[in-house]
PDB file of N, CA and C in Angstrom:
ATOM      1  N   UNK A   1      10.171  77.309 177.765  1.00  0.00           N
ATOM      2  CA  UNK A   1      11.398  77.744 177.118  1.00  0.00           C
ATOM      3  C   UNK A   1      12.495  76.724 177.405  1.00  0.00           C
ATOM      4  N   UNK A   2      13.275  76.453 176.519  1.00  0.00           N
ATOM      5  CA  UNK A   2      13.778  75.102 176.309  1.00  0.00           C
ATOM      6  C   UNK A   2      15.575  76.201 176.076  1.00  0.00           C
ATOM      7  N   UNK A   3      16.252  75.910 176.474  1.00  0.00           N
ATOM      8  CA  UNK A   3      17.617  76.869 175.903  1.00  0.00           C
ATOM      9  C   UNK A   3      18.969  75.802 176.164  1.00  0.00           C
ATOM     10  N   UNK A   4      19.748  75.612 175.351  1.00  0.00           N
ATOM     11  CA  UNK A   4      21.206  74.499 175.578  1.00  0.00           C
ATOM     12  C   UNK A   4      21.894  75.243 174.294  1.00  0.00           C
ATOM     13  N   UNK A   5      23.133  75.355 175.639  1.00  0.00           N
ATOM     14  CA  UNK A   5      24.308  76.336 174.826  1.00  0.00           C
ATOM     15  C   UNK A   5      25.698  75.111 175.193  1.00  0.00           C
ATOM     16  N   UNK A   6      25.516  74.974 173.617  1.00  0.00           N
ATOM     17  CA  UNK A   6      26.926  73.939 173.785  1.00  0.00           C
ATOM     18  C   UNK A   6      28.732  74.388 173.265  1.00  0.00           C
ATOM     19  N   UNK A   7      29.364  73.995 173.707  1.00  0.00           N
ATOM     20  CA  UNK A   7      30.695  74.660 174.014  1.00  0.00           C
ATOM     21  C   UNK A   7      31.612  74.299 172.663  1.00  0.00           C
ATOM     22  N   UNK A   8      31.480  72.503 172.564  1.00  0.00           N
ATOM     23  CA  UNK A   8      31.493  72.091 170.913  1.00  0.00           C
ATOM     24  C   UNK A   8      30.257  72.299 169.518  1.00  0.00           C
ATOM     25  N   UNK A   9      30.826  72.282 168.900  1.00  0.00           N
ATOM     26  CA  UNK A   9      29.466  72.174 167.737  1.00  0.00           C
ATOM     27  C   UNK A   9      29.281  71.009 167.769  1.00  0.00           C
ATOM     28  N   UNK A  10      27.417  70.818 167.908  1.00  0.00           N
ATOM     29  CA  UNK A  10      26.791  70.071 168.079  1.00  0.00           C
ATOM     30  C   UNK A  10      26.266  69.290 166.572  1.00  0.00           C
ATOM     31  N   UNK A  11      26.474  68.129 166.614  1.00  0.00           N
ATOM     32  CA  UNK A  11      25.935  67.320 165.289  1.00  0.00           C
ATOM     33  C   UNK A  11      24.664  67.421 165.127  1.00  0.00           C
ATOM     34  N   UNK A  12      24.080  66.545 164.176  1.00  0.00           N
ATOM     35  CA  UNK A  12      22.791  66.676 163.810  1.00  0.00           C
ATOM     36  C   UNK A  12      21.914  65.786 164.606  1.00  0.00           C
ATOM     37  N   UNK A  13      22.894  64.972 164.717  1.00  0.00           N
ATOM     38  CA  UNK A  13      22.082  64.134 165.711  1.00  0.00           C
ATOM     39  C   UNK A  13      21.918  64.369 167.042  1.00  0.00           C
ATOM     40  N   UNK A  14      22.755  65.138 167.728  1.00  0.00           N
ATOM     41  CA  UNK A  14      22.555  65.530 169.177  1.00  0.00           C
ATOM     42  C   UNK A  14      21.454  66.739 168.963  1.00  0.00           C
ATOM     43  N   UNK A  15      21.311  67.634 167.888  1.00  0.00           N
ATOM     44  CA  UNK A  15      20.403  68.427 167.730  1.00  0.00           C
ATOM     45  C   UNK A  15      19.157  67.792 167.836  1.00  0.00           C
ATOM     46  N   UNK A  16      19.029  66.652 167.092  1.00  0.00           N
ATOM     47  CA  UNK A  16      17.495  66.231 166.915  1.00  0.00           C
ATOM     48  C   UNK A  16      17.107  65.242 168.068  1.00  0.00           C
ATOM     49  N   UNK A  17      18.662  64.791 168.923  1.00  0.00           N
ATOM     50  CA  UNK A  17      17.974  64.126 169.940  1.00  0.00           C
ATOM     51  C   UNK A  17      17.707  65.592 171.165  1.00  0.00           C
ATOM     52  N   UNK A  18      17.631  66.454 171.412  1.00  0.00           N
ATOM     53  CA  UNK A  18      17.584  67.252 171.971  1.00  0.00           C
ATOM     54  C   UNK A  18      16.502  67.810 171.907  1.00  0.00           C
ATOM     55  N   UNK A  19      15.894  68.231 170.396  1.00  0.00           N
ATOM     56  CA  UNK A  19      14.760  68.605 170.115  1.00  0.00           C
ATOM     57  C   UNK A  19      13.736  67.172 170.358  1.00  0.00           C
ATOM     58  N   UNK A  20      13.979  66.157 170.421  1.00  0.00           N
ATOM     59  CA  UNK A  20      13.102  65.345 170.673  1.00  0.00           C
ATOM     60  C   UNK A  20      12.889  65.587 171.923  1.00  0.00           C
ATOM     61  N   UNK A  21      13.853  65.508 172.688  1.00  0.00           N
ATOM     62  CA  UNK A  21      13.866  65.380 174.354  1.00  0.00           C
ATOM     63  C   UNK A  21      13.007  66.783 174.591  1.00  0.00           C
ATOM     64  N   UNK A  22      12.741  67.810 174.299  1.00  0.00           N
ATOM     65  CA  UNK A  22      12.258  69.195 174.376  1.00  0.00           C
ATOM     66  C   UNK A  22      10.889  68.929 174.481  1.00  0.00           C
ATOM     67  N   UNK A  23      10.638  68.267 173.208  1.00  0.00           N
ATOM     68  CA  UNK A  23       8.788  68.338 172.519  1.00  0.00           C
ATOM     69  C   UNK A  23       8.565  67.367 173.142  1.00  0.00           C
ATOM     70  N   UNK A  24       9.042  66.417 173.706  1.00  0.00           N
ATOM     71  CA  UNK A  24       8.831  65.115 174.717  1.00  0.00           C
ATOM     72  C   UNK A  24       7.972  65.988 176.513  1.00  0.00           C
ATOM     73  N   UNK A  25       9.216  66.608 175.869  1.00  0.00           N
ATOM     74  CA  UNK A  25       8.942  67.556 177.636  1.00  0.00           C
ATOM     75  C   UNK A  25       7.304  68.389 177.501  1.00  0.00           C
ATOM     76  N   UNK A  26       7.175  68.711 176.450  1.00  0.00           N
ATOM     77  CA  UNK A  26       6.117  69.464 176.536  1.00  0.00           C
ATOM     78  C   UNK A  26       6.564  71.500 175.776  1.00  0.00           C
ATOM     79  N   UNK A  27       7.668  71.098 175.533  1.00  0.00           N
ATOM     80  CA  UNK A  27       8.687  72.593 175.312  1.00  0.00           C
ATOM     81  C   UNK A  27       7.561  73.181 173.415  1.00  0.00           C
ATOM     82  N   UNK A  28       7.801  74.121 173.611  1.00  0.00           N
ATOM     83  CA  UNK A  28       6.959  74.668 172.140  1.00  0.00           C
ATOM     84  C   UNK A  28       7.598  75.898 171.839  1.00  0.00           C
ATOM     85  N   UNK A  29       9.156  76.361 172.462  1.00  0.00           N
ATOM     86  CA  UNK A  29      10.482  77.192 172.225  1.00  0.00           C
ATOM     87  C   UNK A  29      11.592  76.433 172.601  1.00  0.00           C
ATOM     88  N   UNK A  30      12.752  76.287 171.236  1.00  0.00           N
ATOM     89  CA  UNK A  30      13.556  75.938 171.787  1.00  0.00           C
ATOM     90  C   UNK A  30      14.796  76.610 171.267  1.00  0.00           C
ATOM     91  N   UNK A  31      16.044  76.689 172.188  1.00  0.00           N
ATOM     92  CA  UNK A  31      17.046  77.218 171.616  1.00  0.00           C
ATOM     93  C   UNK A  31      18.478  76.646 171.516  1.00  0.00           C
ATOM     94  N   UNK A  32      19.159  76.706 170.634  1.00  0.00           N
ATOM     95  CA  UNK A  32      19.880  75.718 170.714  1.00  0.00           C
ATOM     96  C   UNK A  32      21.604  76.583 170.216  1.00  0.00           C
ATOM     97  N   UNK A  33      22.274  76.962 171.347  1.00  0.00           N
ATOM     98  CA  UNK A  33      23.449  78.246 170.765  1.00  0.00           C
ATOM     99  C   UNK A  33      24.538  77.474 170.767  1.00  0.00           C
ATOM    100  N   UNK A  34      25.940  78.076 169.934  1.00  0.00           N
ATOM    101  CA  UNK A  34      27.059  77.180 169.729  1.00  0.00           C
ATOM    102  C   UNK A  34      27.826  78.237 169.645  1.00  0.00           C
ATOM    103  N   UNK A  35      28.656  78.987 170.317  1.00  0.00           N
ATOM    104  CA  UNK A  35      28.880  80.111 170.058  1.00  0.00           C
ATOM    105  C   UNK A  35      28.117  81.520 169.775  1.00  0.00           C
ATOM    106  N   UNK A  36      28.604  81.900 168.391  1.00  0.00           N
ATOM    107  CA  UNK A  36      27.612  83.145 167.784  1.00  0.00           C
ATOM    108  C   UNK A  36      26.021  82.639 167.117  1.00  0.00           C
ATOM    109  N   UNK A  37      26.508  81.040 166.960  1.00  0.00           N
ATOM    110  CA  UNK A  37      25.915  80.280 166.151  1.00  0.00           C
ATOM    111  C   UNK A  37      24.280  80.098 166.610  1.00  0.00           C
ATOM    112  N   UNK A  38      23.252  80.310 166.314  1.00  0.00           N
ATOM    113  CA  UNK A  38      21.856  79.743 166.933  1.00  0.00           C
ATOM    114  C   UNK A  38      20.876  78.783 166.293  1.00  0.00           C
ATOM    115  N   UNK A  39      20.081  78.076 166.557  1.00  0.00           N
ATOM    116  CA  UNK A  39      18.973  78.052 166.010  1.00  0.00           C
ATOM    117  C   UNK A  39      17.882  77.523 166.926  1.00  0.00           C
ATOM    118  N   UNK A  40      17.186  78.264 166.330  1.00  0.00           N
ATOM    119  CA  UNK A  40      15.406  78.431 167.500  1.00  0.00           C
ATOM    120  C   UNK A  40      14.359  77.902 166.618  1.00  0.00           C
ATOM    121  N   UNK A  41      13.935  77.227 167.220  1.00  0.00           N
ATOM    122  CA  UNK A  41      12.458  76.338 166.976  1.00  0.00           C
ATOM    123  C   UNK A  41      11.576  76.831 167.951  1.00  0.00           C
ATOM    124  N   UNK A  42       9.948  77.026 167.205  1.00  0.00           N
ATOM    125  CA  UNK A  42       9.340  77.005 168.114  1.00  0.00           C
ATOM    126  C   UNK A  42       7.642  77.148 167.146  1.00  0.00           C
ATOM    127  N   UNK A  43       6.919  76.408 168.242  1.00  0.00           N
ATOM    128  CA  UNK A  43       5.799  76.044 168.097  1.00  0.00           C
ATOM    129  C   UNK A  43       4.511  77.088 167.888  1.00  0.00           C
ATOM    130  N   UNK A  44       4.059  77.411 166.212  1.00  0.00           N
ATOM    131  CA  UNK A  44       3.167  78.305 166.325  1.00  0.00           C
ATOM    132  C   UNK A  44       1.916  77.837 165.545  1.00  0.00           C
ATOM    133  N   UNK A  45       0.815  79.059 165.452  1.00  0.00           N
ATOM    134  CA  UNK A  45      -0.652  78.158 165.723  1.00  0.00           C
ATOM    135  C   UNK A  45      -0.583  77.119 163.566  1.00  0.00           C
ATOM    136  N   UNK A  46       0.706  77.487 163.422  1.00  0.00           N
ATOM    137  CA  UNK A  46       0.754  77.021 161.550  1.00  0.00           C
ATOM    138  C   UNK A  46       1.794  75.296 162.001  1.00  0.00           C
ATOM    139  N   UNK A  47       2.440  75.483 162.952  1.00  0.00           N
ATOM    140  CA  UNK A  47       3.053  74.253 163.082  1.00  0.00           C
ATOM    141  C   UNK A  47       4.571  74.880 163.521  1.00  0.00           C
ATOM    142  N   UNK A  48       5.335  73.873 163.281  1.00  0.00           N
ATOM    143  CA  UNK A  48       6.720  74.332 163.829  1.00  0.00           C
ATOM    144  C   UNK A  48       7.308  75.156 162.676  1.00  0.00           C
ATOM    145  N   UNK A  49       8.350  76.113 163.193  1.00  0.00           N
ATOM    146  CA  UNK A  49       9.342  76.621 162.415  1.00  0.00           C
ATOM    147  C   UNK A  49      10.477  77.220 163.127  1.00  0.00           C
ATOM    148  N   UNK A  50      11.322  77.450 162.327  1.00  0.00           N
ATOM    149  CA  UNK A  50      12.090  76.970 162.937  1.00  0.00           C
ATOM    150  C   UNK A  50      13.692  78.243 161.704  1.00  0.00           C
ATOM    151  N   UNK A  51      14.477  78.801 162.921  1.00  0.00           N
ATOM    152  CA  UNK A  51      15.515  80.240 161.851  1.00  0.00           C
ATOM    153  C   UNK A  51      16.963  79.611 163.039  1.00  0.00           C
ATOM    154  N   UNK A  52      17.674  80.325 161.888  1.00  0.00           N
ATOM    155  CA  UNK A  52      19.166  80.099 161.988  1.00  0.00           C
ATOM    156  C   UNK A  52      19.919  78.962 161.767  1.00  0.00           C
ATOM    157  N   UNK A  53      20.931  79.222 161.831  1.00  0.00           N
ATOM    158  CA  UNK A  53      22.105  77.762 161.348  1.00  0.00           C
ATOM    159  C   UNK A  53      23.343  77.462 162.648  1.00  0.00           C
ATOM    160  N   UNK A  54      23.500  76.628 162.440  1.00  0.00           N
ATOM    161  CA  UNK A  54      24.861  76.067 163.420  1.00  0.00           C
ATOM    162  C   UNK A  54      25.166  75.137 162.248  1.00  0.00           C
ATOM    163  N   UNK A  55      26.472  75.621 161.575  1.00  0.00           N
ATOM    164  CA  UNK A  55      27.457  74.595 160.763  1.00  0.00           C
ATOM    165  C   UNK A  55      26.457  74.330 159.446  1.00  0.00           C
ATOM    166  N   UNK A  56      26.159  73.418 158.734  1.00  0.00           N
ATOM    167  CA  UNK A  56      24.946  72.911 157.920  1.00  0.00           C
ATOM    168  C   UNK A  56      23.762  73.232 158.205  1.00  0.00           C
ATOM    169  N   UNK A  57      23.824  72.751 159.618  1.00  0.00           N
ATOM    170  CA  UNK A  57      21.840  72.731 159.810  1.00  0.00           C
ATOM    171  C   UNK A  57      21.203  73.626 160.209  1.00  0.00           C
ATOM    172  N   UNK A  58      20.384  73.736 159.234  1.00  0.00           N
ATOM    173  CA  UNK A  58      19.591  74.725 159.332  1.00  0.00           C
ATOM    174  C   UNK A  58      17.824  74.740 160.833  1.00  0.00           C
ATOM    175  N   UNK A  59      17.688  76.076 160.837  1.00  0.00           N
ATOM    176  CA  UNK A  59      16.383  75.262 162.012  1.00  0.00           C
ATOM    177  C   UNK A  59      15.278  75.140 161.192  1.00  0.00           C
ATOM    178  N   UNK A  60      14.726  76.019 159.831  1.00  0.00           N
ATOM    179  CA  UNK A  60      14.009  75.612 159.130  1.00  0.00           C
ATOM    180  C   UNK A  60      13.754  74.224 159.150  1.00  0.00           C
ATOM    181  N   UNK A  61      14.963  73.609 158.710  1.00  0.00           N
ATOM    182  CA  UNK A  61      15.131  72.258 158.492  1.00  0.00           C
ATOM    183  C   UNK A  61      14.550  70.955 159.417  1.00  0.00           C
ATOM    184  N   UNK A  62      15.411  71.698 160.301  1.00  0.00           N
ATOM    185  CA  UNK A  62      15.185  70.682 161.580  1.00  0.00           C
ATOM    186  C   UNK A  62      13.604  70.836 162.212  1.00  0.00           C
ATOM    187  N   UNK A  63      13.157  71.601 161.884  1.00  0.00           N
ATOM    188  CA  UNK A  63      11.744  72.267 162.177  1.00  0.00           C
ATOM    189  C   UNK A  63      10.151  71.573 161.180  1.00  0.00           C
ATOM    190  N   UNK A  64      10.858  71.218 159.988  1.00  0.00           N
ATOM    191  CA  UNK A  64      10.581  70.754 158.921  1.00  0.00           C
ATOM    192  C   UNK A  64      10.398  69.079 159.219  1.00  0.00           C
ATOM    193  N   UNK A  65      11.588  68.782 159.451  1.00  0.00           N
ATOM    194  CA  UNK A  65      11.583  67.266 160.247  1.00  0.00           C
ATOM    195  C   UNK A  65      10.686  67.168 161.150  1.00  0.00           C
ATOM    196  N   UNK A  66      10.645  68.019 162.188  1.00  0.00           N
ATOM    197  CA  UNK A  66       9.862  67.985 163.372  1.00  0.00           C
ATOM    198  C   UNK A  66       8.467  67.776 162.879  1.00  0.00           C
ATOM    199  N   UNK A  67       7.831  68.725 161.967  1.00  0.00           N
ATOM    200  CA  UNK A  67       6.453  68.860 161.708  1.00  0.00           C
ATOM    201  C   UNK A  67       6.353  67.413 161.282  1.00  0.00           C
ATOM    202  N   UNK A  68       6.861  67.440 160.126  1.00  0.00           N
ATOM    203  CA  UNK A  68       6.203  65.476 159.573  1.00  0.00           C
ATOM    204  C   UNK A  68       6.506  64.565 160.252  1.00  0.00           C
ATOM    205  N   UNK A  69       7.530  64.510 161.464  1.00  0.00           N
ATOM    206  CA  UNK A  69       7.630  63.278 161.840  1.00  0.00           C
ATOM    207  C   UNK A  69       6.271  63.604 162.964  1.00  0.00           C
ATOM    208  N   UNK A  70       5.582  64.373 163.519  1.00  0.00           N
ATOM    209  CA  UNK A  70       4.444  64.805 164.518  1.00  0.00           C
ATOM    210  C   UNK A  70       3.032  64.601 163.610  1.00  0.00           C
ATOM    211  N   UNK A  71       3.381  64.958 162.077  1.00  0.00           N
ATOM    212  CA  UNK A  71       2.348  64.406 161.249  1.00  0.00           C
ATOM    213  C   UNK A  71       2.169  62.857 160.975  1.00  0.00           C
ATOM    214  N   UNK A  72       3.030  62.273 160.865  1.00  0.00           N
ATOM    215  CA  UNK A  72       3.433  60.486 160.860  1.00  0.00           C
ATOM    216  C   UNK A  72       2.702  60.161 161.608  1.00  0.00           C
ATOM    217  N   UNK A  73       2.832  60.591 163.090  1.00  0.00           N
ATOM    218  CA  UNK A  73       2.506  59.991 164.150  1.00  0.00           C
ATOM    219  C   UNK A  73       1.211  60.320 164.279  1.00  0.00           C
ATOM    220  N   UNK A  74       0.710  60.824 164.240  1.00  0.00           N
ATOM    221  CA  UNK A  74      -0.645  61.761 163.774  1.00  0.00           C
ATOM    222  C   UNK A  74      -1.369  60.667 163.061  1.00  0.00           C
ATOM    223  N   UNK A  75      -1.030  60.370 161.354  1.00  0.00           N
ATOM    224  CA  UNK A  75      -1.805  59.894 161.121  1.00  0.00           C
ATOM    225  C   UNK A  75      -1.634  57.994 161.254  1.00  0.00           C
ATOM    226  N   UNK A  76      -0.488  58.219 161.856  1.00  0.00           N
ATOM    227  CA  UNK A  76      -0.312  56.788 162.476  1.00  0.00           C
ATOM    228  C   UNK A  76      -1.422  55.929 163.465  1.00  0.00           C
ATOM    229  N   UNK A  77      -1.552  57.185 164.081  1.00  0.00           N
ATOM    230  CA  UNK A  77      -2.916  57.339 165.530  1.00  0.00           C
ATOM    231  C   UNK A  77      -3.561  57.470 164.818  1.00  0.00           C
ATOM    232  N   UNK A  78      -4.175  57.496 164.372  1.00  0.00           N
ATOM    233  CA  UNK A  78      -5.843  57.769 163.674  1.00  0.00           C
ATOM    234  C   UNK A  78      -5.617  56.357 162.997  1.00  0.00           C
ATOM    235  N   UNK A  79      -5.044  56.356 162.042  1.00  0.00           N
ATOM    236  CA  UNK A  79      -5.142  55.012 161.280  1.00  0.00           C
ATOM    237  C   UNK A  79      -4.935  53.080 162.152  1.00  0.00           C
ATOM    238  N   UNK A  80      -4.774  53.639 163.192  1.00  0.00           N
ATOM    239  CA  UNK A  80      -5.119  52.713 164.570  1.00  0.00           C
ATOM    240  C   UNK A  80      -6.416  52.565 165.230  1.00  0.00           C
ATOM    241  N   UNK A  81      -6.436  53.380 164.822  1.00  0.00           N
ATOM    242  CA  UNK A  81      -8.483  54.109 166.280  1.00  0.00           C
ATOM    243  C   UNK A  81      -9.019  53.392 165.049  1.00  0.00           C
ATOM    244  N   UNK A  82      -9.119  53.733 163.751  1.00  0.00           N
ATOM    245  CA  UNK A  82      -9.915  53.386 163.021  1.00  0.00           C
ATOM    246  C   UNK A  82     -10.182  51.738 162.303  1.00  0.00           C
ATOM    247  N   UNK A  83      -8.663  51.525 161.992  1.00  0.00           N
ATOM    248  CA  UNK A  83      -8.157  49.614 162.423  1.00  0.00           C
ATOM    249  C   UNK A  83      -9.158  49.043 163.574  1.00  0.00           C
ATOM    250  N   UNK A  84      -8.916  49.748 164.204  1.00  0.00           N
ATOM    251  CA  UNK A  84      -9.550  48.792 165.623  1.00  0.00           C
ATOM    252  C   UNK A  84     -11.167  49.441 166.120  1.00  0.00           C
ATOM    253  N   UNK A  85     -11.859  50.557 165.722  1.00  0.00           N
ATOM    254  CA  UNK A  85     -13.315  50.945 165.481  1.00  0.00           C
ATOM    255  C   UNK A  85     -13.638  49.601 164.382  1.00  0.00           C
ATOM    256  N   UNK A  86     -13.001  49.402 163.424  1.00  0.00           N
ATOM    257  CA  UNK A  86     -13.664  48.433 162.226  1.00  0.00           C
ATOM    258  C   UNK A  86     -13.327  46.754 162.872  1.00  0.00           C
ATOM    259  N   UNK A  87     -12.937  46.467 163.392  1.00  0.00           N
ATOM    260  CA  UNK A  87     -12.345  45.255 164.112  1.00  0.00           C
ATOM    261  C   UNK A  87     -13.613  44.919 165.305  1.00  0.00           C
ATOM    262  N   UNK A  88     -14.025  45.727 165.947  1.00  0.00           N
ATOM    263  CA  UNK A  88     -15.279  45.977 166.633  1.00  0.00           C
ATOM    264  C   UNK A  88     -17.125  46.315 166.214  1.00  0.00           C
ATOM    265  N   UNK A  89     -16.584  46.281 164.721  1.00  0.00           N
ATOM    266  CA  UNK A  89     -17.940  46.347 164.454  1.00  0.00           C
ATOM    267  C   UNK A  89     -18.582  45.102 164.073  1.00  0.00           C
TER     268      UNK A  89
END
């Protein structure tokens, strides 16, 4: 469980460096409050998703980001193993 309650409203970018720093950690709930304001991400067996808003951003959203940029990397890694399996044959 991952939880940061910030006092200003938080940009988009401190959101997503935060959520990076989270899923870095190993975190698969996270919460992120600004007041009344929330939004929670969290890791289920379909992928991330992600409810509520602070200002614009949505956690759908940011949740949305999360999944494809974890898919990128995904098939980033594979398309390496396999570069370099064929480089060895």
């Amino acid at each position: 469980m991952h939880q940061i309650e910030y006092t200003n409203k938080p940009s988009i970018t401190t959101l997503k460096a935060a959520i990076k720093k989270a899923v870095a950690k190993g975190e698969t709930w996270m919460q992120f409050i600004w007041g009344e304001n929330q939004i929670t991400i969290e890791r289920t067996p379909y992928g991330w998703t992600g409810y509520g808003w602070i200002g614009r951003n949505g956690g759908q959203d940011l949740a949305d980001e999360l999944q494809r940029a974890r898919q990128n990397l995904a098939e980033h890694l594979q398309r390496t193993a396999h570069e370099q399996q064929r480089g060895k044959a």
